[in-house]
Protein backbone atom coordinates (compact mmCIF):
# COMPACT_ATOMS: atom_id res chain seq x y z
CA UNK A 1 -67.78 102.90 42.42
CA UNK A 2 -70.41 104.87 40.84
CA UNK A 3 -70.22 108.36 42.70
CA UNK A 4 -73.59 110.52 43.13
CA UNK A 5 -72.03 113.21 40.48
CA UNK A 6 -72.01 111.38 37.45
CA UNK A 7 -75.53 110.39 37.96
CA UNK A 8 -77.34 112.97 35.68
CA UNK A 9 -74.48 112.50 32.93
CA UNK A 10 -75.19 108.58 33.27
CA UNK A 11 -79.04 109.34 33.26
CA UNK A 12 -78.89 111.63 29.99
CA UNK A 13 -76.41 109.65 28.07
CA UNK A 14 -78.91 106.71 27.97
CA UNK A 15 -81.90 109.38 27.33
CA UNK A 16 -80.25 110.31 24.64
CA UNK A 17 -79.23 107.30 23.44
CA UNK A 18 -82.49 106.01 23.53
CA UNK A 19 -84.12 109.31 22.29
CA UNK A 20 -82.46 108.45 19.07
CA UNK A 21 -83.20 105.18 18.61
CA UNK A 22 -86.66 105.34 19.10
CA UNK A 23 -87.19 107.56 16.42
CA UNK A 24 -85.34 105.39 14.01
CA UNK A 25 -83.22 107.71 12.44
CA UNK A 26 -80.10 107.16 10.81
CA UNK A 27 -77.18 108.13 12.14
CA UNK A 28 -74.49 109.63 10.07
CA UNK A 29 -70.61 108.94 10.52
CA UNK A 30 -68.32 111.90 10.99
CA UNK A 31 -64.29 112.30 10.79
CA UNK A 32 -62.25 115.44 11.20
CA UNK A 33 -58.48 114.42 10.49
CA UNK A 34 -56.14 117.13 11.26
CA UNK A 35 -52.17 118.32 11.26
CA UNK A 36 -51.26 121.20 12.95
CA UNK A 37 -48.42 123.22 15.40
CA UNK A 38 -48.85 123.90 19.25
CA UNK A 39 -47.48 127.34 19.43
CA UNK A 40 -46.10 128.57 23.09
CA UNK A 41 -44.57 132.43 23.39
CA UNK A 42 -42.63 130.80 26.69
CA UNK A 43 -40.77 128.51 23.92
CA UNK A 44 -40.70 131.23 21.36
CA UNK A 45 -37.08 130.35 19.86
CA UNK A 46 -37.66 126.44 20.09
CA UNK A 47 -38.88 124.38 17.44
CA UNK A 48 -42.36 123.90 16.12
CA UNK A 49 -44.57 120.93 17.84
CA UNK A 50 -46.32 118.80 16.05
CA UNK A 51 -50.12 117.53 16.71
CA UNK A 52 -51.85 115.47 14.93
CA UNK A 53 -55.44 114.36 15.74
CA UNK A 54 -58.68 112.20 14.66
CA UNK A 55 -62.00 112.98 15.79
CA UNK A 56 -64.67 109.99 14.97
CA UNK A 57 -68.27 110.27 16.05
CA UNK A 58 -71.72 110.91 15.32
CA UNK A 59 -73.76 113.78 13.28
CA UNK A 60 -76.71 114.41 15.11
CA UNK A 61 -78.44 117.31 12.67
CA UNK A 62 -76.82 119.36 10.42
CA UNK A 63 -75.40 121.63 13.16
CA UNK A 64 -73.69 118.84 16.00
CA UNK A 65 -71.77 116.30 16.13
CA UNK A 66 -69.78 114.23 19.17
CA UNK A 67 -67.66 111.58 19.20
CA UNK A 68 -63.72 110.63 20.70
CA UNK A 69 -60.60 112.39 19.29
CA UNK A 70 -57.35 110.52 19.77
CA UNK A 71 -54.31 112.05 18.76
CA UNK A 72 -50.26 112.47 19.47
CA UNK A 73 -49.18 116.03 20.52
CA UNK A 74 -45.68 116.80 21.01
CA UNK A 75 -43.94 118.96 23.60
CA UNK A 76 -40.65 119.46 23.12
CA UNK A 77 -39.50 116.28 23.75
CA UNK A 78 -42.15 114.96 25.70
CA UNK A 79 -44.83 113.23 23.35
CA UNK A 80 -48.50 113.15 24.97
CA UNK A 81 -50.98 110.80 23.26
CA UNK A 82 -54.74 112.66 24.17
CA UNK A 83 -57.87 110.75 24.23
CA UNK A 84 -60.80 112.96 24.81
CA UNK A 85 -64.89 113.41 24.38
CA UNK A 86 -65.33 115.94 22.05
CA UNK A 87 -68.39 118.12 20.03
CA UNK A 88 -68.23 120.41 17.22
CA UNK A 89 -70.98 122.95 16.21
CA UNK A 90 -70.97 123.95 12.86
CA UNK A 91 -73.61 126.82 11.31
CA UNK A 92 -73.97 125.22 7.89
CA UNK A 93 -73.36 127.42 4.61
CA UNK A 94 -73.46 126.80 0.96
CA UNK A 95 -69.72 126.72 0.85
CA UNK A 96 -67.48 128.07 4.10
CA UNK A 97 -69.37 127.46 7.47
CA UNK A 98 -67.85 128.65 10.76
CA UNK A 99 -67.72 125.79 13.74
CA UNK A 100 -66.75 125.71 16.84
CA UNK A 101 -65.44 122.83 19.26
CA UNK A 102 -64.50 121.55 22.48
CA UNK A 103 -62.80 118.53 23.52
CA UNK A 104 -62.02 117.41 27.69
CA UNK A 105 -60.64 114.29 28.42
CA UNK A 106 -56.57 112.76 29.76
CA UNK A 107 -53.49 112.39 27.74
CA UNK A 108 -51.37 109.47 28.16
CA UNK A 109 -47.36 109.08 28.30
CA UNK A 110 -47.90 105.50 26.70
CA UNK A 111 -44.48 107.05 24.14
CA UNK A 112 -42.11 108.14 27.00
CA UNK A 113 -39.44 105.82 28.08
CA UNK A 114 -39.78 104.31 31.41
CA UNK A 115 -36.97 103.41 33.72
CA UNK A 116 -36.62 103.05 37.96
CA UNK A 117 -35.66 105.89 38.30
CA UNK A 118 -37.80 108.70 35.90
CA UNK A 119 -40.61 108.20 33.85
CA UNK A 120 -43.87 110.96 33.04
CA UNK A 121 -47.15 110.63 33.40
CA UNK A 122 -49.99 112.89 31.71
CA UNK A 123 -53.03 114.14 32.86
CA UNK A 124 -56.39 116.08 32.05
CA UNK A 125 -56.58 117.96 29.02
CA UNK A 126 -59.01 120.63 27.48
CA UNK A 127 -59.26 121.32 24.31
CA UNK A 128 -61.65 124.56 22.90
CA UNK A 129 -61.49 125.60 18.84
CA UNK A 130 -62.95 127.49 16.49
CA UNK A 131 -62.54 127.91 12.48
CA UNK A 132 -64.09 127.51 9.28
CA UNK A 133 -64.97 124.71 7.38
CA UNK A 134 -65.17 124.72 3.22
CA UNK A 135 -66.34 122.94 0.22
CA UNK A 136 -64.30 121.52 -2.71
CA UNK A 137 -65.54 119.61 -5.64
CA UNK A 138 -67.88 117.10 -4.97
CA UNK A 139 -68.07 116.08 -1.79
CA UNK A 140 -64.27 117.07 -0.39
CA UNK A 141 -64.31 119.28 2.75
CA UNK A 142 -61.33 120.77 4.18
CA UNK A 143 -61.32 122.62 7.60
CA UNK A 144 -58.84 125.25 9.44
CA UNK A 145 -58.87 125.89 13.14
CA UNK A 146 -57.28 128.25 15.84
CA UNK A 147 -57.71 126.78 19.24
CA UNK A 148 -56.18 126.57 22.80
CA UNK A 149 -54.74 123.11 24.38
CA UNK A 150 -53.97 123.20 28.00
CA UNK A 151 -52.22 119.60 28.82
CA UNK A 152 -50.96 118.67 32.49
CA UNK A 153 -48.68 116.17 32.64
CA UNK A 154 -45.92 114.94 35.17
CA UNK A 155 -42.25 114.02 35.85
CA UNK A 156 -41.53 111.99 38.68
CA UNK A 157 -37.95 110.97 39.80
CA UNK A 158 -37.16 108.80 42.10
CA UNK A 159 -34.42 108.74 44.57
CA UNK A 160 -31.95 105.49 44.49
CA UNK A 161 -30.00 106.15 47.80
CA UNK A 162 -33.03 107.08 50.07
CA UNK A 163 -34.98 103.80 48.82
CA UNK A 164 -37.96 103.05 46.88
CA UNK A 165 -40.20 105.33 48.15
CA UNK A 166 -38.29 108.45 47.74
CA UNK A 167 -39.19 110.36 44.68
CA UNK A 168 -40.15 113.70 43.32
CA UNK A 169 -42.78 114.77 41.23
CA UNK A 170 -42.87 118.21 39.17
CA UNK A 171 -45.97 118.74 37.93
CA UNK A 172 -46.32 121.12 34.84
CA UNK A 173 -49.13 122.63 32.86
CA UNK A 174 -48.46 123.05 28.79
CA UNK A 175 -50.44 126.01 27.40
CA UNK A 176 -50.33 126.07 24.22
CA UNK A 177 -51.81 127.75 20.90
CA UNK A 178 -52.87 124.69 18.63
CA UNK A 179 -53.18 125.80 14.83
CA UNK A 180 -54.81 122.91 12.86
CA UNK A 181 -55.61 121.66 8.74
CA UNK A 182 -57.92 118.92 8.05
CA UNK A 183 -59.68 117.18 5.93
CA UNK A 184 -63.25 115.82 6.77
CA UNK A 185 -65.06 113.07 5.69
């Protein structure tokens, strides 16, 4: 059911949409692959966690882009596959241009085992970065970012002896410093 809220974001997706269109222009493809570490001072002494991410979308001028990033981030143990809506902003230079980006959306435990008795779910994840982007030779880019990733996800275990119904759920909240290198195409 379509609530009252998500009117306006309805109503200026298809202006948009059709904003562009109209005016014929091309649109041009863009991809930001990247590898990086989620950094967290609580796990300090633990090892590093991977992420690894693809954004795909649309360059609207020079300076924007948006598009869907789907990735797998790891959590000590716990792997979180993130699907989000994303945009980057990037103030174009000859060679090294600065950009910034932010990316909202859920992350999924598809990964994480599932039994009767414990399994995880995710849950809303945001996403802001910043870093530069450079030229190579010809037309190779490269890109290095410094960002924040704040994941929620849950455990729930159930109870056996007190019957289906009986479980617990700990809900936690994984802050975490995301340091990224990509290429872009």
């Amino acid at each position: 059911m379509l609530r009252i809220s998500g009117l306006p974001v309805i109503v200026t997706v298809i202006l948009l949409y059709v904003g562009v269109s109209v005016r014929g222009q091309s649109l041009r493809y863009a991809n930001e692959t990247e590898i990086g570490t989620l950094w967290s001072g609580a796990n300090f002494f633990s090892p590093v966690a991977l992420t690894v991410q693809s954004f795909n979308g649309v360059q609207f001028a020079r300076v924007m882009s948006m598009g869907l990033t789907v990735g797998v981030d790891e959590y000590f143990g716990l792997r979180i596959v993130p699907i989000t809506l994303g945009a980057r902003v990037i103030l174009p230079k000859k060679r090294v241009s600065p950009y910034v980006g932010m990316e909202v959306g859920y992350g999924f435990a598809w990964f994480e085992k599932r039994t009767d008795t414990q399994w995880h779910d995710g849950g809303v994840v945001f996403n802001p970065s910043m870093g530069l982007r450079w030229k190579a030779k010809g037309k190779d880019r490269y890109l290095v970012s410094i960002g924040y990733k704040r994941q929620v996800a849950s455990l729930h275990t159930a109870n056996t002896i007190l019957g289906p119904e009986a479980y617990n759920t700990e809900k936690y909240t994984l802050n975490r410093m995301a340091i990224r290198f990509g290429v872009v195409f």
